[in-house]
Structure formats: structure tokens, C-alpha cells
Protein backbone atom coordinates (compact mmCIF):
# COMPACT_ATOMS: atom_id res chain seq x y z
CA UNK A 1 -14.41 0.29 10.16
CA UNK A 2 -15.42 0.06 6.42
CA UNK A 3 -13.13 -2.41 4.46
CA UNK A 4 -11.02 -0.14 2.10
CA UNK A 5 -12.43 -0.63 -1.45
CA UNK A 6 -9.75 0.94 -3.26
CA UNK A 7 -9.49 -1.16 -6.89
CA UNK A 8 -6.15 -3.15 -7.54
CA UNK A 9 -3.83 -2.02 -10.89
CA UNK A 10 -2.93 -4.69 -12.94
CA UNK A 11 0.79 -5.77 -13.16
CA UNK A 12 1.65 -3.38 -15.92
CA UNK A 13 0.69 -0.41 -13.91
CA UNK A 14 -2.20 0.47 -15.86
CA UNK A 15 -4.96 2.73 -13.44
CA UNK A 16 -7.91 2.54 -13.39
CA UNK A 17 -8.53 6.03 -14.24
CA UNK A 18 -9.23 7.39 -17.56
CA UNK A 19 -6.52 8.78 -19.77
CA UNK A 20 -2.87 7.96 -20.79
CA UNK A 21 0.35 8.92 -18.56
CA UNK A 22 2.74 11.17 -20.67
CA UNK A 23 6.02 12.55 -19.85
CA UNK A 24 8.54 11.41 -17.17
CA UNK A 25 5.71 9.52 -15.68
CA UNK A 26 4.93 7.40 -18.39
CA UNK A 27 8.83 6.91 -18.57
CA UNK A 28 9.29 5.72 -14.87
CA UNK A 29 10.20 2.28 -14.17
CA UNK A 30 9.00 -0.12 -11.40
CA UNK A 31 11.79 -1.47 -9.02
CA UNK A 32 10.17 -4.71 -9.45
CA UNK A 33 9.70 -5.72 -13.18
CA UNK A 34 12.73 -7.89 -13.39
CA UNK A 35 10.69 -10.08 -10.96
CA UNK A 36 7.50 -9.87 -12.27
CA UNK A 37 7.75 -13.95 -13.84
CA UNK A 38 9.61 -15.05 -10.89
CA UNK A 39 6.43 -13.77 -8.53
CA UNK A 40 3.91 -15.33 -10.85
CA UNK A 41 5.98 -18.54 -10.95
CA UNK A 42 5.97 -18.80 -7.31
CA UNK A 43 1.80 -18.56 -7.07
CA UNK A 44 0.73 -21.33 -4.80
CA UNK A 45 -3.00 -22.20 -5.35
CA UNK A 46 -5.61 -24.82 -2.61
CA UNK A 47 -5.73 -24.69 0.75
CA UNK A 48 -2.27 -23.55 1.37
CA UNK A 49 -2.07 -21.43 -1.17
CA UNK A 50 -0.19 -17.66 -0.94
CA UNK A 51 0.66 -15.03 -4.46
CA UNK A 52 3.04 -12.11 -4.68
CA UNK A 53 2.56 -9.31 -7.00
CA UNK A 54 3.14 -5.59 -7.65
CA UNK A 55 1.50 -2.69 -8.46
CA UNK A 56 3.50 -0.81 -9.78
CA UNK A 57 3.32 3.33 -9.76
CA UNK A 58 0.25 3.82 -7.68
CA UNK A 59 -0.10 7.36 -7.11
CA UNK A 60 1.13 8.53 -3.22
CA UNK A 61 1.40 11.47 -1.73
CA UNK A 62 2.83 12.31 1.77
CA UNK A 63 0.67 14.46 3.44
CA UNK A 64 1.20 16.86 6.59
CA UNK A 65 -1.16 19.46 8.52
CA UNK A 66 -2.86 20.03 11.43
CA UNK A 67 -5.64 17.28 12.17
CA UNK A 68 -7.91 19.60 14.14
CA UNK A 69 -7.53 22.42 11.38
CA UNK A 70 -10.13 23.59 8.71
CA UNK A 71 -7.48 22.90 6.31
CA UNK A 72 -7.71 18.74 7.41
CA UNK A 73 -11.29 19.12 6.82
CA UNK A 74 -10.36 20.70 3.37
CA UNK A 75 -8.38 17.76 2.37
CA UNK A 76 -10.76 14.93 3.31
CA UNK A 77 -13.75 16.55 1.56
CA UNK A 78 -11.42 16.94 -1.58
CA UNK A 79 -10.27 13.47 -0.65
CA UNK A 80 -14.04 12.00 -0.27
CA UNK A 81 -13.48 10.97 3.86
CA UNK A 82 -12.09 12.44 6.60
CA UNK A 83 -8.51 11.75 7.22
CA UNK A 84 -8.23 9.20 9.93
CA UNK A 85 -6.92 9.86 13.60
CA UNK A 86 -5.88 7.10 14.88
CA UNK A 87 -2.52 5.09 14.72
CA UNK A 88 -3.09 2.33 12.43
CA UNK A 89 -6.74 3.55 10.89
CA UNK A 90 -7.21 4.05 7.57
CA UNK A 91 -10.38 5.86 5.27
CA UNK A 92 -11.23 5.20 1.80
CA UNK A 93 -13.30 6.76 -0.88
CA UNK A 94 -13.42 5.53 -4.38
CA UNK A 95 -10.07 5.87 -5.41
CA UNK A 96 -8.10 7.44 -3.08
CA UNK A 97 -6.93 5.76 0.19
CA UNK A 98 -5.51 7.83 3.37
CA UNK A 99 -3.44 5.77 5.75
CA UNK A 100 -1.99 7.14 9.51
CA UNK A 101 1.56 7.56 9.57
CA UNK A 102 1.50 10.08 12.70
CA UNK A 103 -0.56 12.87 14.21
CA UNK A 104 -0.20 15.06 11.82
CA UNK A 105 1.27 13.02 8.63
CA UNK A 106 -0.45 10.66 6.37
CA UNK A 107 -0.03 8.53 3.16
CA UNK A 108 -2.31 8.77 0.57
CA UNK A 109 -2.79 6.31 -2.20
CA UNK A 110 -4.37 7.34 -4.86
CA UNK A 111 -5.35 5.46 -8.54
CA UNK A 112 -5.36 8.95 -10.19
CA UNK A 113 -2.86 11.02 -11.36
CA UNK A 114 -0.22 12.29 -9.11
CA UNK A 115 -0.23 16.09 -10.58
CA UNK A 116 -4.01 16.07 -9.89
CA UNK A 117 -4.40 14.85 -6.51
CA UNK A 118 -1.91 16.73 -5.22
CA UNK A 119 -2.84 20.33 -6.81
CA UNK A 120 -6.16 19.32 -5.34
CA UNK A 121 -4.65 18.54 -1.73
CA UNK A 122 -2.60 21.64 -2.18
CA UNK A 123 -5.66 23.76 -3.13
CA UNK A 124 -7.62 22.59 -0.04
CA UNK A 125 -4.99 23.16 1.95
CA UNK A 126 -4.79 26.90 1.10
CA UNK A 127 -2.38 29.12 3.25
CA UNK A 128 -2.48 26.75 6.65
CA UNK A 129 0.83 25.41 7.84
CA UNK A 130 1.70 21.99 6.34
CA UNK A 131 2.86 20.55 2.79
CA UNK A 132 1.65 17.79 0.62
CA UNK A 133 4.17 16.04 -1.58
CA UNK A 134 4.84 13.88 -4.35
CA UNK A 135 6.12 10.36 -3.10
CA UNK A 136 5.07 8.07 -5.82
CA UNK A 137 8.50 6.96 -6.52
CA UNK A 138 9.73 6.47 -3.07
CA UNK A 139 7.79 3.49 -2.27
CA UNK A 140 6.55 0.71 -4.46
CA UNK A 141 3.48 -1.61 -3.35
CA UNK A 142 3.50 -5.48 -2.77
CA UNK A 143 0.46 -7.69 -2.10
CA UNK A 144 0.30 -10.70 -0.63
CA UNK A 145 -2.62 -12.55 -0.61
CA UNK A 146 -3.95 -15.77 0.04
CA UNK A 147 -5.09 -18.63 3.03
CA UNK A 148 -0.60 -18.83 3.95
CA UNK A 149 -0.41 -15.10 3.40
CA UNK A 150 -0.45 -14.38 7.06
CA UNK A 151 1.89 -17.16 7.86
CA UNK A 152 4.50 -16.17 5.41
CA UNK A 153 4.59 -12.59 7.29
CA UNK A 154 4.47 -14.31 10.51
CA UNK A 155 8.45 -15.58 9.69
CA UNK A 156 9.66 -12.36 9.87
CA UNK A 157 7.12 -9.65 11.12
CA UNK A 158 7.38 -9.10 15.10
CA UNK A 159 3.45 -7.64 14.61
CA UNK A 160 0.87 -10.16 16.37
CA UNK A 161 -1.01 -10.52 13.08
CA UNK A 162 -3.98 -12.43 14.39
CA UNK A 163 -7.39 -11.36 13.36
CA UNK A 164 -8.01 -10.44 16.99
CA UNK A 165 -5.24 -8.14 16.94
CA UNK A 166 -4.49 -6.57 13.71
CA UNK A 167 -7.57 -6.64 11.39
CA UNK A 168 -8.96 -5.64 7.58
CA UNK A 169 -8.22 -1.57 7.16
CA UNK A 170 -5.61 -1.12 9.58
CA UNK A 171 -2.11 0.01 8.41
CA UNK A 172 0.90 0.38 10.26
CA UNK A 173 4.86 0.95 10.25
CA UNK A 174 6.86 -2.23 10.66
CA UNK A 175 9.49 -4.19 9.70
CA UNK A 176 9.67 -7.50 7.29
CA UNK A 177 12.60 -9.28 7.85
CA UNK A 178 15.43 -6.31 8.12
CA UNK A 179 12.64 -3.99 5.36
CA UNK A 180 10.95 -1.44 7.35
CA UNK A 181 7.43 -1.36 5.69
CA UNK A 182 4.34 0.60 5.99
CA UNK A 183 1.76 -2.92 6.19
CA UNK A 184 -1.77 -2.65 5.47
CA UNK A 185 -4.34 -5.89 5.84
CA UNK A 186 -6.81 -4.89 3.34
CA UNK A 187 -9.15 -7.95 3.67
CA UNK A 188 -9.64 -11.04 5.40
CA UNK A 189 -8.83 -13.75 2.71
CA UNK A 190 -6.12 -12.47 4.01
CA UNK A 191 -4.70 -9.82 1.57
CA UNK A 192 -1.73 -7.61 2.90
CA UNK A 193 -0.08 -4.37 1.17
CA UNK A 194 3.42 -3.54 1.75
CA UNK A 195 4.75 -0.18 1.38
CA UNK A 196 8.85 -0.53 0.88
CA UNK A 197 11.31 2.08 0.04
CA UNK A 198 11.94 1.46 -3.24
CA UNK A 199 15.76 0.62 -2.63
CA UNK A 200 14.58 -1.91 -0.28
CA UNK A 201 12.10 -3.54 -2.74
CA UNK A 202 14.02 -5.88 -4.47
CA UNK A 203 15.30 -7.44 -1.01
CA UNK A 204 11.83 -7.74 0.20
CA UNK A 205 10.53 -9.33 -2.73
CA UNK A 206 13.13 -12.02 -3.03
CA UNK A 207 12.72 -12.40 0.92
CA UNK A 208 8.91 -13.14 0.44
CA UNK A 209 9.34 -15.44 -2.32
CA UNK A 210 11.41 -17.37 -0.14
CA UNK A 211 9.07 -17.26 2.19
CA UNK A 212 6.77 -18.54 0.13
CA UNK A 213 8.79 -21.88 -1.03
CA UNK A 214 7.80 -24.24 1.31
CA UNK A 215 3.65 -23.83 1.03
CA UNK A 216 4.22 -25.19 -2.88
CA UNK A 217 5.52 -28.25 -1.71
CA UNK A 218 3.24 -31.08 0.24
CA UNK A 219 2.40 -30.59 3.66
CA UNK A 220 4.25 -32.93 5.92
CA UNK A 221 2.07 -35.15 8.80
């Protein structure tokens, strides 16, 4: 499988599409931002070293229809790849992202605008049974990245995480301590996404950072 190549926001939430948000959407508010210095504070560099940051307001849209229909075809081409069939695959094309949530339900991230993506979806998928909606402010996104990254999920993520087991470009649902999450390894440095309700956000975060603590401090014999 292709490693996703989908390009990271910066912490303010700027895209990396042209063009300025207006309206409620350039009014929305991360569930993270009162964090944001506390995550940057807790950046461990060397051997050992793990960081913790948000994007915030990535464009997602839940996505359901048929996966053997014209209308799935539709949707990939307008998507740039095929929507993937398989629990825990995941396709990518320039700026959009399609991750499996079930046989017939994806989520697709997106570093465009919401309003177009989805009136594009929505146009491909025509009259066929199914629905493609707005989620952006349902979930937020944390990475975790980093040589410790993996071991600070390993505390409280019953997934065997081992490269021979779960590897760069496969997403699946899980849980993070008590946080269900939607976790995605995007590379193999490694660098993780997680995909929390929003209401569950700030828990997680502060749970990671935690995490985190002890791989600042020296590593003992």
C-alpha cells in the first residue's frame, strides 16, 4: 500500500489550500487550543523522543453508499482513488484521504473546503442510495509522532501496534485509554493520527501528555 501523502496543517489551522475561510467556519473553535503551549512544552527530542500536536479543523466528511455501486466509483474518481475495501485500508490522493470505517461507510479527510468536497461527493453520488455528510466538527485530529510514539500508545491501546501487525496507511477504530478513537499510523518514524470525538478530546490530550512524561526524563539502567 502507498504511504498516505496527505500534507499536515499547521497548529493554527491554516490549509493548505488556497483562499480564506469566511463565515461560521472561520468562526469555529478547536477543542484543543487551550492546550496548544502545554503540547509544545511537553516535546521530547533524541533518541527517546515523542511530540503531540493538533490540527485543528481538517475538513471530514462521513461518507455512506454502496461499495460495488457506480455511484462508489463516482466518488473515488471525484476523490482522485478508489475508496478502499478493506477494514483498516486507507487511499490517498493529493489532498483528500479516505479511511474504512465499515462496508459501506468511510471517513474522508480532506485539506479543502468542507462545502466543496462534499457538493462534489454529493454530485457524484447522484440519485443512488447513501448520504455524505459534514463531520468536521465532530472529531478533532491528534498526531503523535516520534521514536516513543508507539510506546506511549502501547500504555493504553489493546491494538498489537508492532510493525508486523499494524503498519504505515492502515486506520482503524479503537480505544486510547477509556477514548474510543479512529487511529491511523501514517508513517514509520512512527507518526500516528487520532480521530476523537471532540467532547472526548480534551481527556485524550491530557491522557497523552501524561503519557508522554516519563520519556523527558533520563532513562534509568
Amino acid at each position: 500500500m502507498a504511504e498516505p501523502t496527505i500534507e499536515a496543517r499547521t497548529s493554527t489551522g491554516a490549509g493548505v489550500d488556497t483562499g480564506v475561510e469566511s463565515g461560521p467556519v472561520a468562526l469555529r473553535v478547536s477543542p484543543l487550543t487551550h492546550l496548544e503551549e502545554r503540547m509544545r512544552a511537553a516535546t521530547v527530542t533524541g533518541a527517546r523522543g515523542v511530540e503531540l500536536t493538533e490540527w485543528q479543523c481538517l475538513t471530514m466528511l462521513n461518507l455512506r453508499v454502496d461499495p460495488e455501486s457506480e455511484a462508489a466509483d463516482r466518488i473515488g474518481k471525484a476523490l482522485g482513488a478508489p475508496l478502499p475495501r478493506r477494514c483498516g485500508d486507507t487511499t490517498t490522493s493529493g489532498l483528500h484521504t479516505a479511511l474504512w470505517l465499515g462496508p459501506d461507510e468511510w471517513l474522508v479527510l480532506s485539506h479543502r473546503e468542507a462545502a466543496t468536497v462534499a457538493a462534489e461527493s454529493r454530485e457524484a453520488l447522484a440519485q443512488a442510495p447513501g448520504s455524505v455528510v459534514d463531520v468536521s466538527a465532530n472529531r478533532t485530529t491528534l498526531e503523535l509522532t516520534g521514536p516513543a510514539a508507539r510506546e506511549v500508545l502501547e500504555k493504553g491501546c489493546p491494538l498489537d501496534l508492532h510493525p508486523r501487525a499494524f503498519a504505515p496507511g492502515q486506520a482503524v477504530s479503537t480505544t486510547v485509554g477509556p477514548v474510543p478513537v479512529l487511529l491511523w499510523q501514517v508513517d514509520d518514524a512512527p507518526t500516528y493520527r487520532l480521530f476523537p470525538r471532540a467532547s472526548f478530546a480534551d481527556y485524550l490530550a491530557r491522557w497523552l501528555l501524561d503519557a508522554m512524561t516519563e520519556y523527558g526524563a533520563d532513562e534509568v539502567a
